[in-house]
Protein backbone atom coordinates (compact mmCIF):
# COMPACT_ATOMS: atom_id res chain seq x y z
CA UNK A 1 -7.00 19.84 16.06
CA UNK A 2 -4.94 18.91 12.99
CA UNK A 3 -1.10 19.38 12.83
CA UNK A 4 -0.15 21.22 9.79
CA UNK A 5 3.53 20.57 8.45
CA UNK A 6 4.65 23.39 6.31
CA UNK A 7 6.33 21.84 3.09
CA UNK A 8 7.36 24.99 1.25
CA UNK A 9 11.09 24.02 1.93
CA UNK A 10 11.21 21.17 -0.51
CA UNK A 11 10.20 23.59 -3.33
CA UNK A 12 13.68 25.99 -3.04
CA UNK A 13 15.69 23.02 -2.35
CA UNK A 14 15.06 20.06 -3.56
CA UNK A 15 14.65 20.26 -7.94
CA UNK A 16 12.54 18.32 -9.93
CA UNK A 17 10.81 17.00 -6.63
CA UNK A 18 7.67 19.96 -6.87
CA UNK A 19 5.42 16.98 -8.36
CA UNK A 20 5.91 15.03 -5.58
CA UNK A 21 5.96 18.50 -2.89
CA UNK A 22 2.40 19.08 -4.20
CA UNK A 23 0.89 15.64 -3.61
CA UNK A 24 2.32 15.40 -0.38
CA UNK A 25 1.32 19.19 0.82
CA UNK A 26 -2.78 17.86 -0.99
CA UNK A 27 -2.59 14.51 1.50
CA UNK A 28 -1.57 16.80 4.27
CA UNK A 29 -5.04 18.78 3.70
CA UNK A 30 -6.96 16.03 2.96
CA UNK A 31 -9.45 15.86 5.49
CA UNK A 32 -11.49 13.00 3.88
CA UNK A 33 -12.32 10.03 5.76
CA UNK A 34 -10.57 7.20 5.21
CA UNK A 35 -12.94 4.45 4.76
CA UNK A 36 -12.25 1.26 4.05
CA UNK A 37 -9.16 1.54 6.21
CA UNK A 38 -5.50 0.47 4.29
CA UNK A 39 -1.91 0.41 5.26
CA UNK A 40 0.85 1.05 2.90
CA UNK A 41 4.13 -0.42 3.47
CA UNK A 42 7.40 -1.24 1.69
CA UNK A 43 8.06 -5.47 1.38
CA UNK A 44 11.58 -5.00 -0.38
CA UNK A 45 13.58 -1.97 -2.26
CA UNK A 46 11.25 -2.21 -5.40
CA UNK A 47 8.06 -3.79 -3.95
CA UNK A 48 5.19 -2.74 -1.80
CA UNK A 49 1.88 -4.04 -0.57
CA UNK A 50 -1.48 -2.68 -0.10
CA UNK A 51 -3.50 -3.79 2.42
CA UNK A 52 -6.90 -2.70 2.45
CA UNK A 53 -9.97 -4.07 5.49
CA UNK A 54 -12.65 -4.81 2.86
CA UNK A 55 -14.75 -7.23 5.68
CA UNK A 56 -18.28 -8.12 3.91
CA UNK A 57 -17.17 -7.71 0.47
CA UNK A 58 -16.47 -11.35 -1.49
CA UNK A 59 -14.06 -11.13 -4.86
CA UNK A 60 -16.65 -10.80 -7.01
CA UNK A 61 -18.01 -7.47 -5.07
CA UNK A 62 -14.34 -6.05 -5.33
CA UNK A 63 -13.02 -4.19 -8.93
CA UNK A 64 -9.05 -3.16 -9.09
CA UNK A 65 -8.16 -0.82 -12.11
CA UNK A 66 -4.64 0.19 -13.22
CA UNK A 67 -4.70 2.55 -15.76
CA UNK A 68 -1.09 4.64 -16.07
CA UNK A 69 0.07 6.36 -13.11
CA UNK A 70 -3.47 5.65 -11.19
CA UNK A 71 -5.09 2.77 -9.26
CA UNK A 72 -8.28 2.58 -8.40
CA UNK A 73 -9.97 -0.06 -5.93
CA UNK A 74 -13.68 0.04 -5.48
CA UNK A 75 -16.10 -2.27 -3.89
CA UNK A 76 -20.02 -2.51 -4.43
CA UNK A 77 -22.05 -4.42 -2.35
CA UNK A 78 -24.94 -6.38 -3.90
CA UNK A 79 -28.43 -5.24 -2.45
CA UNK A 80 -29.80 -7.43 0.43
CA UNK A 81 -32.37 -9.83 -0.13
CA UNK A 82 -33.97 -10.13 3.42
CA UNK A 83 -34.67 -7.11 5.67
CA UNK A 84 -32.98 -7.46 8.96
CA UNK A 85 -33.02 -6.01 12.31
CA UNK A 86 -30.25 -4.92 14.19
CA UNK A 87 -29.78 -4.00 17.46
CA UNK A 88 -26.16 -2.38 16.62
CA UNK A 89 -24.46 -1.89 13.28
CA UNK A 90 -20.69 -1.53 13.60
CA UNK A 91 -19.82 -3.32 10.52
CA UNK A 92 -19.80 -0.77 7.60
CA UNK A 93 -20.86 -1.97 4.58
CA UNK A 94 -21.45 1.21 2.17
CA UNK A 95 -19.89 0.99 -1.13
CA UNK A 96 -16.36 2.87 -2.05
CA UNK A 97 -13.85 4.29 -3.58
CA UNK A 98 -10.09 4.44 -3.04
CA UNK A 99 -7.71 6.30 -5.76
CA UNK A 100 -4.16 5.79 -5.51
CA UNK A 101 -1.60 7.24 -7.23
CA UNK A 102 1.44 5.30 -8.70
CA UNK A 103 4.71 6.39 -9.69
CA UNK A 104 6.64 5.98 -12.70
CA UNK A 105 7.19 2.36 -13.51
CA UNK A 106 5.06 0.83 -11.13
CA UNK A 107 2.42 -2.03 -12.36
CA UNK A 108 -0.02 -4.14 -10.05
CA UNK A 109 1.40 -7.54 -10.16
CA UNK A 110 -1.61 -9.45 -7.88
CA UNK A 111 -4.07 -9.43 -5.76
CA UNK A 112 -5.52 -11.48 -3.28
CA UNK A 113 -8.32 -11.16 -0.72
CA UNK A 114 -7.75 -13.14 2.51
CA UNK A 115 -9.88 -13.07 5.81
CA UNK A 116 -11.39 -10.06 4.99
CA UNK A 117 -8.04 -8.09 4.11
CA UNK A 118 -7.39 -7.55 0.57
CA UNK A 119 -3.48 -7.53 -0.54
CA UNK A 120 -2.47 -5.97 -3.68
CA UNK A 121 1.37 -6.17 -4.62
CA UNK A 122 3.11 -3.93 -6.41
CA UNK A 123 6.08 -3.53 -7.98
CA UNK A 124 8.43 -1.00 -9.60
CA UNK A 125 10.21 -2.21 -12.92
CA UNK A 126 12.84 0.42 -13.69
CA UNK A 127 13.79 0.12 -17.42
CA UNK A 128 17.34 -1.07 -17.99
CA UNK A 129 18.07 2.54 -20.03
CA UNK A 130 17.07 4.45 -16.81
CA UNK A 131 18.88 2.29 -14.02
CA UNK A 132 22.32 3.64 -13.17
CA UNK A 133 25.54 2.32 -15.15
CA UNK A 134 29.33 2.92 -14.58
CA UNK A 135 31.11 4.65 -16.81
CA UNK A 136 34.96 3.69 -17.26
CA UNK A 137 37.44 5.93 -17.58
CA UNK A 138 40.02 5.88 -20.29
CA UNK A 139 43.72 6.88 -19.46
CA UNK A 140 44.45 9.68 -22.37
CA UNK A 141 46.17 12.85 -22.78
CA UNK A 142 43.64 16.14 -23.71
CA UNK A 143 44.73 16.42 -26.99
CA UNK A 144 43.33 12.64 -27.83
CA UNK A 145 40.53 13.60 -25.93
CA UNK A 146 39.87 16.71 -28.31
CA UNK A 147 40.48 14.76 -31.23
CA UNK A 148 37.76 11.55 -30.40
CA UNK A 149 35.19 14.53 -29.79
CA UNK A 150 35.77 16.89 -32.92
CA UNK A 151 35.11 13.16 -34.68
């Protein structure tokens, strides 16, 4: 049994959120299996680090594409030469798929497969006209202050 969480109360209170309300409410119903397993997590403030269990796969077997708000990781294993026999098979090695998708600003800045984990960093690079600045405030009477704006 699946636990449902009912997200209709970010869309009356929280504005300009609904894009991020929707995605959230379609990962809540995905039901999808999650193959290869990956863990998301945040390194610092404005980086963060997937790590995806890609065991069998070598580099060359593994394609990353960033293209806008979307990443895509996919891995296709070349076809066996030799026929073998196993007795058990827990090691999946099917081909796949994983679609991520990015926020504003954020670029793939490298990748690296290690022990059969690959690690892709990311990073978000908030443009100097968006990030927050102080504005000073002037000491003036209102009538100077009517004057500088009718200018």
């Amino acid at each position: 049994m699946r636990n449902t969480i009912d997200l209709s109360p970010l869309y009356h209170s929280a504005i300009g959120f609904d894009r991020m309300a929707s995605l959230l409410d379609s990962v809540a119903r995905d039901s999808k299996p999650s193959y290869p397993p990956y863990n998301i997590e945040q390194v610092e403030e404005n980086q963060y680090r997937i790590t995806m269990a890609v065991a069998g796969f070598t580099e060359s077997e593994l394609e990353i594409t960033s293209e806008q708000n979307s990443l895509v990781i996919s891995g296709r294993q070349q076809a066996e030469g030799e026929s073998r026999n196993y007795l058990h098979r827990g090691i999946a090695t099917r081909d796949f798929e994983r679609r991520f998708q990015l926020a504003e600003h954020v670029k793939v800045v490298a990748a690296k497969l290690e022990n059969g984990l690959l690690h892709v960093a990311l990073e978000r690079e908030i443009p100097e006209a968006m990030k927050p600045r102080k504005i000073t405030i002037e000491a003036m009477d209102n009538s100077s202050l009517l004057e500088k704006n009718a200018a």
